[in-house]
N, C-alpha and C. Protein backbone atom coordinates (compact mmCIF):
# COMPACT_ATOMS: atom_id res chain seq x y z
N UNK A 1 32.59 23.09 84.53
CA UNK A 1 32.64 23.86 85.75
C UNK A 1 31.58 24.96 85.69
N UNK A 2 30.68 24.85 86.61
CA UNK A 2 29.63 25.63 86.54
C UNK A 2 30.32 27.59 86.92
N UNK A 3 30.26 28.20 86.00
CA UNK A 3 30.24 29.74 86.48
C UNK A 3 28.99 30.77 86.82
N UNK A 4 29.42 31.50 87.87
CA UNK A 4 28.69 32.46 88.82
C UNK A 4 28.88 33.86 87.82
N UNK A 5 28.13 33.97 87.70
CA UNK A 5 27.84 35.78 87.14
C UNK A 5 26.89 36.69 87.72
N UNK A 6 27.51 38.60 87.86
CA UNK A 6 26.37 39.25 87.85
C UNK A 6 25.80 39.78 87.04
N UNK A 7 23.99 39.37 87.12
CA UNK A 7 22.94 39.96 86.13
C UNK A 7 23.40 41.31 85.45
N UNK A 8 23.99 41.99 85.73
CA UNK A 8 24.82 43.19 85.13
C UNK A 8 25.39 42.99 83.89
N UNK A 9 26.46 41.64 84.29
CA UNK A 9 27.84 41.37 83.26
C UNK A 9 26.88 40.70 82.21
N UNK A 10 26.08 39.26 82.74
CA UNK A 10 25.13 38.78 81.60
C UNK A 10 24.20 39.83 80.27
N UNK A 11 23.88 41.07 81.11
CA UNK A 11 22.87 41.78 80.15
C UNK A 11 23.86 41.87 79.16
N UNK A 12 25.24 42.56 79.65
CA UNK A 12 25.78 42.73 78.65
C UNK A 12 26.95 42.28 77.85
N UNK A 13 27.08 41.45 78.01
CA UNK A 13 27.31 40.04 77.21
C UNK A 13 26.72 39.04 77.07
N UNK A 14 25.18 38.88 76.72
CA UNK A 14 24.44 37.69 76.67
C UNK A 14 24.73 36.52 75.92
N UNK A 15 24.91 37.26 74.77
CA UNK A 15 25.71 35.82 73.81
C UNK A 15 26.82 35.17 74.33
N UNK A 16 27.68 35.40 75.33
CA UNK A 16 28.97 34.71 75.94
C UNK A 16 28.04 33.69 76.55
N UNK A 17 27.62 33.98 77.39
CA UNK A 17 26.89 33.24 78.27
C UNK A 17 26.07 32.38 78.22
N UNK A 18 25.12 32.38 77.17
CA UNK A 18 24.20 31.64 76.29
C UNK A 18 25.40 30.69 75.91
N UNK A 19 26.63 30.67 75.23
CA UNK A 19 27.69 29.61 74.66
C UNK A 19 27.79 29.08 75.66
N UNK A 20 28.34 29.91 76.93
CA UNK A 20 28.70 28.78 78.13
C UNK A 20 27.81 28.21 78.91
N UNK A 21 26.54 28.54 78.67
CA UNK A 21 25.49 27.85 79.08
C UNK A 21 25.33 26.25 78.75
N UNK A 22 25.68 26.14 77.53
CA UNK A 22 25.63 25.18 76.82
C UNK A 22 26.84 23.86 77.17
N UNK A 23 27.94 24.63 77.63
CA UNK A 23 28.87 23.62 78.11
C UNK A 23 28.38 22.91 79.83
N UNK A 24 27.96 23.82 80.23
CA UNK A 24 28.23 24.05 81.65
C UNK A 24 26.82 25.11 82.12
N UNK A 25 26.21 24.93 83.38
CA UNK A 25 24.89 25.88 83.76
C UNK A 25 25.83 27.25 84.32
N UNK A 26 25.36 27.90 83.80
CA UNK A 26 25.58 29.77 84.28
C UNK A 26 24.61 30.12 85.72
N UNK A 27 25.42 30.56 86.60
CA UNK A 27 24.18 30.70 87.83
C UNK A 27 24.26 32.55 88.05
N UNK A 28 23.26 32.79 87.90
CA UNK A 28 23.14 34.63 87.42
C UNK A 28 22.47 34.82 89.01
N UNK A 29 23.86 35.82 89.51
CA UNK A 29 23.53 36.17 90.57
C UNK A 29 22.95 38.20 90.54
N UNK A 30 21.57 38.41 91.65
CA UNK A 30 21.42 39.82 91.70
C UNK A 30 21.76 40.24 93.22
N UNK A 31 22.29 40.73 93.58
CA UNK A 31 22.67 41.59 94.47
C UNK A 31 23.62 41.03 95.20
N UNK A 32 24.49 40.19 94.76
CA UNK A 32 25.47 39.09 95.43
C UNK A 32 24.57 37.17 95.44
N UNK A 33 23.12 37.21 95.64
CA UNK A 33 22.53 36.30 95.53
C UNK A 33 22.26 35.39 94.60
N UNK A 34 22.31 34.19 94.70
CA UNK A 34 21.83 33.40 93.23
C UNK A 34 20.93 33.25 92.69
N UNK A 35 20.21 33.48 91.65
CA UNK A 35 18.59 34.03 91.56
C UNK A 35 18.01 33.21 90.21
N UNK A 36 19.27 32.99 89.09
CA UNK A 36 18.29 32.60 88.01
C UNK A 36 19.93 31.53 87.27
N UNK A 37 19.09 30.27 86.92
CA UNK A 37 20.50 29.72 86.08
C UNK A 37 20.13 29.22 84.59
N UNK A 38 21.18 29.71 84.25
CA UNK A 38 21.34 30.22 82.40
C UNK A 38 21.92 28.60 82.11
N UNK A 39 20.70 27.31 81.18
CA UNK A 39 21.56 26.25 81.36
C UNK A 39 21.12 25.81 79.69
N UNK A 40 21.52 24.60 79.46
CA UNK A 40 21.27 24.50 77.99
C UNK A 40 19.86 23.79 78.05
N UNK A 41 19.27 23.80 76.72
CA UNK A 41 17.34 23.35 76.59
C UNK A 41 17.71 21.86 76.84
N UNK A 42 18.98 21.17 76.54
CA UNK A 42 18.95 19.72 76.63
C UNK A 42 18.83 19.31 78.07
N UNK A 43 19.84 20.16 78.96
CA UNK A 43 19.36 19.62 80.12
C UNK A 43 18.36 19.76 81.23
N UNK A 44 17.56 21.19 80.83
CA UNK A 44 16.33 21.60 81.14
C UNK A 44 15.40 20.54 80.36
N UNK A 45 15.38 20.19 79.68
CA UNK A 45 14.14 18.67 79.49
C UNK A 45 14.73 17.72 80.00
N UNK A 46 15.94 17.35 80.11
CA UNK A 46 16.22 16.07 81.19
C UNK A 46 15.30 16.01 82.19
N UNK A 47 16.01 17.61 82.88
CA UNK A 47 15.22 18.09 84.74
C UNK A 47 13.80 17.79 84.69
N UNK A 48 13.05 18.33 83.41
CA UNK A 48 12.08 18.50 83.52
C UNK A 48 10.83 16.96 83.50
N UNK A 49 12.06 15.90 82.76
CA UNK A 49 11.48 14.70 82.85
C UNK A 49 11.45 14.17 84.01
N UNK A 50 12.03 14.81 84.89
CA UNK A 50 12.08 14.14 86.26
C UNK A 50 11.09 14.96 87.37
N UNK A 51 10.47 15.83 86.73
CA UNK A 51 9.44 16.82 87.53
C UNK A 51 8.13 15.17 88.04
N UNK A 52 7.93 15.70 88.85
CA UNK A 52 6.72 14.54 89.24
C UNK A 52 5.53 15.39 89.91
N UNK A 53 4.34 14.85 89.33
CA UNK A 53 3.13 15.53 90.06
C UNK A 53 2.82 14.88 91.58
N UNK A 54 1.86 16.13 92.10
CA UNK A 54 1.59 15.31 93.72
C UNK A 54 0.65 16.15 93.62
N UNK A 55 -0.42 15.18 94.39
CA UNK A 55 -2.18 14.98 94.44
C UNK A 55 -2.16 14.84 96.36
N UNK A 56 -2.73 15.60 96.78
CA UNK A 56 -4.15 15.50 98.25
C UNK A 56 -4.41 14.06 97.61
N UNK A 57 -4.15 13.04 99.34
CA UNK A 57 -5.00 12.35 99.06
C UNK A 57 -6.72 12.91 99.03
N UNK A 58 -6.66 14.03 100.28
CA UNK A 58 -7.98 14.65 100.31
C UNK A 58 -8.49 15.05 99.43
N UNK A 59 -8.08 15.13 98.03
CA UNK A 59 -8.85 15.68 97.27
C UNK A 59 -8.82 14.09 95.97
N UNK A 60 -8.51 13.13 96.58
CA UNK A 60 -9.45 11.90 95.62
C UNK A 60 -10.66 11.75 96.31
N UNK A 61 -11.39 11.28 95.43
CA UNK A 61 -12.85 10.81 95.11
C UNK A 61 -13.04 9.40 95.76
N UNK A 62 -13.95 8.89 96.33
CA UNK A 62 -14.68 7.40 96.87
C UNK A 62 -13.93 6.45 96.11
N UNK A 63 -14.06 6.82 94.74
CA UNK A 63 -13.73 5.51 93.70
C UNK A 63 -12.38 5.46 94.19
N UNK A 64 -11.87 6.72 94.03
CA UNK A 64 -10.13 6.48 93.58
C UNK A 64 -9.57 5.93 94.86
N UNK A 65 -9.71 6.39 95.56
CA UNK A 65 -9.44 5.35 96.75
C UNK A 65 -9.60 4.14 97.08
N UNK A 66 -10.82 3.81 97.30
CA UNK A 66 -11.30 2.52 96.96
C UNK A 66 -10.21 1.82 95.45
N UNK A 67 -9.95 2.31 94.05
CA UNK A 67 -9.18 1.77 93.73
C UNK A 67 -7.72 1.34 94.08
N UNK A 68 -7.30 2.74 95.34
CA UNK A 68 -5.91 2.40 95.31
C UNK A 68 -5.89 1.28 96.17
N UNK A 69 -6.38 1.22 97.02
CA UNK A 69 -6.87 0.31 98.63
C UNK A 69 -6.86 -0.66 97.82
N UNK A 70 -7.40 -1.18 96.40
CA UNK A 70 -8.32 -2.62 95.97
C UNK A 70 -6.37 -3.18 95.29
N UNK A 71 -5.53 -2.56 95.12
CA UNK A 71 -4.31 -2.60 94.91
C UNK A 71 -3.31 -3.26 94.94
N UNK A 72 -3.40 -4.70 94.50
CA UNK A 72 -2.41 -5.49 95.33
C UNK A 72 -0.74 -6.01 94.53
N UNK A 73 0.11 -5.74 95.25
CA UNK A 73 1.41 -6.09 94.95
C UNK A 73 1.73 -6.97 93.83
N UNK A 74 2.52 -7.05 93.16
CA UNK A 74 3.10 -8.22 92.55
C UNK A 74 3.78 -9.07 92.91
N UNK A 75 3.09 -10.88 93.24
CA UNK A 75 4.13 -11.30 94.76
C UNK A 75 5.95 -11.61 94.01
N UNK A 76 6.22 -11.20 93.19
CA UNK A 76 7.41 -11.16 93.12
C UNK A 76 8.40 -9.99 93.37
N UNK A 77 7.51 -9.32 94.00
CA UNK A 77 8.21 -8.30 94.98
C UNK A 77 7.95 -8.24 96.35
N UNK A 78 7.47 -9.25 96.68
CA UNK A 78 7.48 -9.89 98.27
C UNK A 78 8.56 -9.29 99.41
N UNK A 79 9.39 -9.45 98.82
CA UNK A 79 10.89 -8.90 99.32
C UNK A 79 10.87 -7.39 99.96
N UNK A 80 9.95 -6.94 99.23
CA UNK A 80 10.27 -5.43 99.46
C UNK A 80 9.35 -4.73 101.17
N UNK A 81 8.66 -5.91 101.39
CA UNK A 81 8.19 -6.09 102.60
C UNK A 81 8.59 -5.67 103.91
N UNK A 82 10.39 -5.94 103.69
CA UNK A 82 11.25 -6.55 104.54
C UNK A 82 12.14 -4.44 104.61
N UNK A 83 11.40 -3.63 103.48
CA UNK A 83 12.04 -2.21 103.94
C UNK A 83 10.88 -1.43 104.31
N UNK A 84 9.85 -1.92 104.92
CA UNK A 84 8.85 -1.51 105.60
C UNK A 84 8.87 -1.24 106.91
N UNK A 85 8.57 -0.34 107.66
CA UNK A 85 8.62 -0.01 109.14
C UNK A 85 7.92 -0.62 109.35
N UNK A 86 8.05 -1.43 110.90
CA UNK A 86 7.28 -2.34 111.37
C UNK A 86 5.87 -1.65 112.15
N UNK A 87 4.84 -2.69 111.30
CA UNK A 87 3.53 -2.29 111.63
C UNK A 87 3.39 -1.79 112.96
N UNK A 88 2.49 -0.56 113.32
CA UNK A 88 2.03 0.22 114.55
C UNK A 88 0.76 -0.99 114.67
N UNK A 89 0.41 -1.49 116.34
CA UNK A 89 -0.47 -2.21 116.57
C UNK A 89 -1.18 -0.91 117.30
């Protein structure tokens, strides 16, 4: 069960919190608001494996485009065709 604390109570009991961090994420609220959450390093690298980068297409290059364009499916995913919005003429 995730617990709500204020940044107040955390300063001064940090070590409580750091333990229950570990069971469960701590969400450290300042001025009534939720602002920062106290969680364990295991599941902060989970999250963090799931971070994904995002690129401008505007900012690829001739090639890279041209590579993605040159791109073609694997026809054993043919199927997946069929969750495509139907082509704009």
């Amino acid at each position: 069960m995730t617990t709500t604390v204020a940044a107040a109570a955390v300063s001064k009991d940090f070590g409580a919190y750091q333990d229950a961090a570990v069971r469960d994420p701590v969400i450290i609220t300042k001025n009534g608001q939720p602002c920062t959450v106290l969680l364990a390093y295991e599941d902060f690298v989970r999250l963090s494996k799931r971070d994904r980068q995002v690129d401008l297409t505007a900012e690829l290059s001739a090639d890279e485009i041209a590579a993605v364009e040159a791109v073609e499916m694997d026809p054993g995913l043919d199927h997946l065709n069929s969750e495509l919005p139907p082509a704009k003429v």
